[in-house]
Protein backbone atom coordinates (compact mmCIF):
# COMPACT_ATOMS: atom_id res chain seq x y z
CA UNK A 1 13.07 22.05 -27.63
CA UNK A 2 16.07 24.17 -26.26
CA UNK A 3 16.49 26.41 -23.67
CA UNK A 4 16.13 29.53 -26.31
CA UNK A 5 13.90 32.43 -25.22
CA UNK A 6 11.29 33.89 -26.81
CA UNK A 7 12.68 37.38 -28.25
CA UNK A 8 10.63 40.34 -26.74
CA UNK A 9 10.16 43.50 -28.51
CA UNK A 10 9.51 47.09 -27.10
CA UNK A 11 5.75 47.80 -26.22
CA UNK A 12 5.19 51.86 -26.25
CA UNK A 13 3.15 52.51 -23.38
CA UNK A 14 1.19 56.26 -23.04
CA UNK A 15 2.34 58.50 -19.82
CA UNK A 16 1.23 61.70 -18.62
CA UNK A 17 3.37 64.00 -16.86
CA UNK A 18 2.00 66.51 -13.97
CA UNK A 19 4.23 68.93 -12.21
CA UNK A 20 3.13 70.07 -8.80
CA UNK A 21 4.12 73.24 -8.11
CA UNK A 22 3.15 77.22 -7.48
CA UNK A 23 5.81 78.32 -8.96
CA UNK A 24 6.52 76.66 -12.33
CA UNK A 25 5.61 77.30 -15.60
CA UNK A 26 6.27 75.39 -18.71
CA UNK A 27 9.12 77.04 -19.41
CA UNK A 28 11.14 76.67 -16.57
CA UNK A 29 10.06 73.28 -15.24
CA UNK A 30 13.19 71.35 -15.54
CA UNK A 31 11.68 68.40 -13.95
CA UNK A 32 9.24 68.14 -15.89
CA UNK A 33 11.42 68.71 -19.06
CA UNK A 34 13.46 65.49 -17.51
CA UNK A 35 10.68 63.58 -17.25
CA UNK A 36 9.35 64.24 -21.10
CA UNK A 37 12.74 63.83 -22.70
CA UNK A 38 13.18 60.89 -21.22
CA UNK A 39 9.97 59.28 -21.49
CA UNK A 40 9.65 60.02 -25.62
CA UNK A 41 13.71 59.25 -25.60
CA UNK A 42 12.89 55.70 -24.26
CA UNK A 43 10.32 55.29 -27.46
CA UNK A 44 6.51 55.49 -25.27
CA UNK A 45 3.88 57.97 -25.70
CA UNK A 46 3.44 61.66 -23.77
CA UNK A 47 -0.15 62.10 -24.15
CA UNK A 48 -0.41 65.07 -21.69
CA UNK A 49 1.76 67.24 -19.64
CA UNK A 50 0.47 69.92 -17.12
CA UNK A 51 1.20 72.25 -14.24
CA UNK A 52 -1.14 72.59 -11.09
CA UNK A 53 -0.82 74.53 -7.79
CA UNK A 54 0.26 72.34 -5.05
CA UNK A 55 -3.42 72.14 -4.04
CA UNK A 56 -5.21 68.82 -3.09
CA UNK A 57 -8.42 69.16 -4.70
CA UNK A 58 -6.58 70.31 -7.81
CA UNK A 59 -3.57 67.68 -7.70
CA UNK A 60 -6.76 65.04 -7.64
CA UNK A 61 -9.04 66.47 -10.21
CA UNK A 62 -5.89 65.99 -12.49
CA UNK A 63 -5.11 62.81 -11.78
CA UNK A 64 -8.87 61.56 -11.69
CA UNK A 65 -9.39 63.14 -15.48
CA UNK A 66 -6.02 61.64 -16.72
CA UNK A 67 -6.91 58.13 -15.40
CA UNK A 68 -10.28 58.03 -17.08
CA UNK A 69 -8.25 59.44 -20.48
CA UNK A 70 -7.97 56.43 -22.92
CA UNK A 71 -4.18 55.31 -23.75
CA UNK A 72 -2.67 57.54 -20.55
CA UNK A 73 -1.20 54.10 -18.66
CA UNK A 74 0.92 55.44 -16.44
CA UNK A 75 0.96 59.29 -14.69
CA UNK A 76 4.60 60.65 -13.12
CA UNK A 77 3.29 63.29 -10.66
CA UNK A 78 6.60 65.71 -9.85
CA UNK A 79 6.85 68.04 -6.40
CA UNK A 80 4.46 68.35 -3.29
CA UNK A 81 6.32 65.03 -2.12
CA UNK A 82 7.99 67.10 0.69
CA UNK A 83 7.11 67.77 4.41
CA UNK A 84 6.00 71.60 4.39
CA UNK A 85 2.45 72.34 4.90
CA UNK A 86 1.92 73.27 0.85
CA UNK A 87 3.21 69.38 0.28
CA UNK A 88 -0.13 67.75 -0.45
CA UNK A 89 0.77 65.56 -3.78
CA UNK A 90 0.85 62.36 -1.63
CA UNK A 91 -2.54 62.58 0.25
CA UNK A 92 -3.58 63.35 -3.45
CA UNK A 93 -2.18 60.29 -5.04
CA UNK A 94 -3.30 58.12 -2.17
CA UNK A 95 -6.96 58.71 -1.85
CA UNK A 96 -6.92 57.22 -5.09
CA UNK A 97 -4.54 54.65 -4.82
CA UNK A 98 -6.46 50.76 -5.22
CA UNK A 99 -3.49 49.08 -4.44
CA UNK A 100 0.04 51.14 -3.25
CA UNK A 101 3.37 49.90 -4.53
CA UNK A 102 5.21 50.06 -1.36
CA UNK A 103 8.27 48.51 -2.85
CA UNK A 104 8.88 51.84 -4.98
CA UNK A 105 9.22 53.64 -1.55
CA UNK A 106 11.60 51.53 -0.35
CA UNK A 107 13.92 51.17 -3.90
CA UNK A 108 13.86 55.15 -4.32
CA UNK A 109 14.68 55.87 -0.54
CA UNK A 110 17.26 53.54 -0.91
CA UNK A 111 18.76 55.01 -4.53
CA UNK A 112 18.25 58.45 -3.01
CA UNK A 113 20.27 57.82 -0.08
CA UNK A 114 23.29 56.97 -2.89
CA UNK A 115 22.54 60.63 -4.08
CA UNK A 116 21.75 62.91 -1.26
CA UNK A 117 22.25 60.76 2.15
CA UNK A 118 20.27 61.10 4.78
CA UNK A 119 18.61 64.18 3.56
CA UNK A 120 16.35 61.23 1.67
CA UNK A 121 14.62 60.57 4.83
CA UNK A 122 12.75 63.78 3.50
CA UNK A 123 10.88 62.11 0.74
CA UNK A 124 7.98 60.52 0.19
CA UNK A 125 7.65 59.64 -3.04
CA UNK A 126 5.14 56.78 -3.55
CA UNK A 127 3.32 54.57 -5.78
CA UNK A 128 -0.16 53.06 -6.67
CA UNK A 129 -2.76 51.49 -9.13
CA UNK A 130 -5.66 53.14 -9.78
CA UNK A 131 -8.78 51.74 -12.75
CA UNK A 132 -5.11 50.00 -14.31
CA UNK A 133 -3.35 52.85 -14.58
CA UNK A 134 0.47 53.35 -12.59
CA UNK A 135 0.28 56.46 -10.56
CA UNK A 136 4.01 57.63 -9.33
CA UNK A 137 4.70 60.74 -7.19
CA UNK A 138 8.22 61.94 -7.39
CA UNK A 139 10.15 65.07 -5.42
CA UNK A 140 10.09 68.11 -7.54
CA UNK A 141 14.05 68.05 -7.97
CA UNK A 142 15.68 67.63 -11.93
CA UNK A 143 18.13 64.94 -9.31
CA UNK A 144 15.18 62.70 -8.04
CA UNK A 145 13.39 62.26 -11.24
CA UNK A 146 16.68 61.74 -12.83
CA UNK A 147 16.85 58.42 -10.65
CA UNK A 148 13.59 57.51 -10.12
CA UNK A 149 13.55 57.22 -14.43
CA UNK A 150 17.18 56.16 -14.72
CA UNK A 151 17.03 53.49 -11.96
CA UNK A 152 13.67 52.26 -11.57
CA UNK A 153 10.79 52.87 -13.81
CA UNK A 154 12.49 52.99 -17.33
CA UNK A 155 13.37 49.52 -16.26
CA UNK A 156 10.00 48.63 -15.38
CA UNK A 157 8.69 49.98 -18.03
CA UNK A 158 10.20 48.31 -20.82
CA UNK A 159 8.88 45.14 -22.00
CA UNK A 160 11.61 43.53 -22.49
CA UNK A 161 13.26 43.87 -19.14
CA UNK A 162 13.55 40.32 -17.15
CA UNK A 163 12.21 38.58 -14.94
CA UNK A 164 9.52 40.90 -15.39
CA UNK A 165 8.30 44.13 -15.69
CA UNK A 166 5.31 46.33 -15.00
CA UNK A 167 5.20 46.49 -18.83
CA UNK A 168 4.01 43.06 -18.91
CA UNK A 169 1.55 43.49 -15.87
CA UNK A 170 -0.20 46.20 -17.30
CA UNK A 171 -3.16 43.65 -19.23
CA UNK A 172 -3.92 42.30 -15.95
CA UNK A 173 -4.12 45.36 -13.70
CA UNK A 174 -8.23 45.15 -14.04
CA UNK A 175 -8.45 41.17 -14.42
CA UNK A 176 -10.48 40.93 -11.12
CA UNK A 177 -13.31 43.71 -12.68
CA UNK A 178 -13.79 40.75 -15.66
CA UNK A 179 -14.73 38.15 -13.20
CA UNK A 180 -18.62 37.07 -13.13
């Protein structure tokens, strides 16, 4: 036996996409429209796309119904990431959160900072796991979800992306709820 790896093909994974905002519709939610195109362009699955006020209960309900949703593996929350009093996405995300992914923070502060400087300290854009689904929270700019997809999660999202890849995790995310 060689040193020859195993060739990995592309595993489709299912994503819903929720824009936080009280001011966006369908139609004019470029960050949202990011988000989709580039999701579907990368080959995986948009099972649902909505819009909610930037209200907690609301942001949570959401979230809650679209983790219980079979094939929805992975949710991209956009806006309410901010620091003004209507900027409630995070407490959403992380009263849910079983486990955060604090790394994400830290690679997105540090890609934003390449894009916007210091106005990055602004953010906070975060990450969990919740019943084995990926829960992300992004700003509400067309920018940030540019390079949170571009830089980070198409990456991790793709099977086939080495060493490895929360592509690959996904299977085991619930491993611990199998246990007798």
């Amino acid at each position: 036996m060689g040193n020859s790896k195993k060739e990995r093909h592309f595993i489709p994974m299912g994503f819903g996409i929720l824009t936080v905002s009280d001011s966006r519709t369908l139609s004019n939610d470029k960050s949202g429209d990011i988000l989709e195109s580039r999701v579907l362009g990368a080959g995986h699955y948009l099972l649902s796309r909505d819009i909610v006020n930037d209200d907690k209960v609301l942001i949570k309900n959401i979230l809650s119904k679209w983790i219980a949703k079979k094939g929805i593996d992975v949710i991209i929350s956009t806006g309410g990431t901010g620091l003004t009093g209507r900027d409630v996405t995070v407490e959403a995300h992380c009263e849910l959160y079983e486990k955060k992914i604090n790394a994400f923070e830290i690679l997105f502060s540090t890609i934003s900072m390449q894009t916007i400087g210091m106005s990055a300290i602004q953010s906070r854009a975060c990450a969990g796991v919740v019943s084995g689904t990926f829960l992300f929270a992004l700003p509400g700019s067309p920018s940030a979800c540019k390079d949170a997809w571009d830089k980070i999660l198409c990456k991790q999202f793709d099977y086939r992306n080495l060493p490895c890849n929360f592509a690959e995790i996904l299977p085991r995310l619930e491993e611990h709820k199998k246990r007798k």
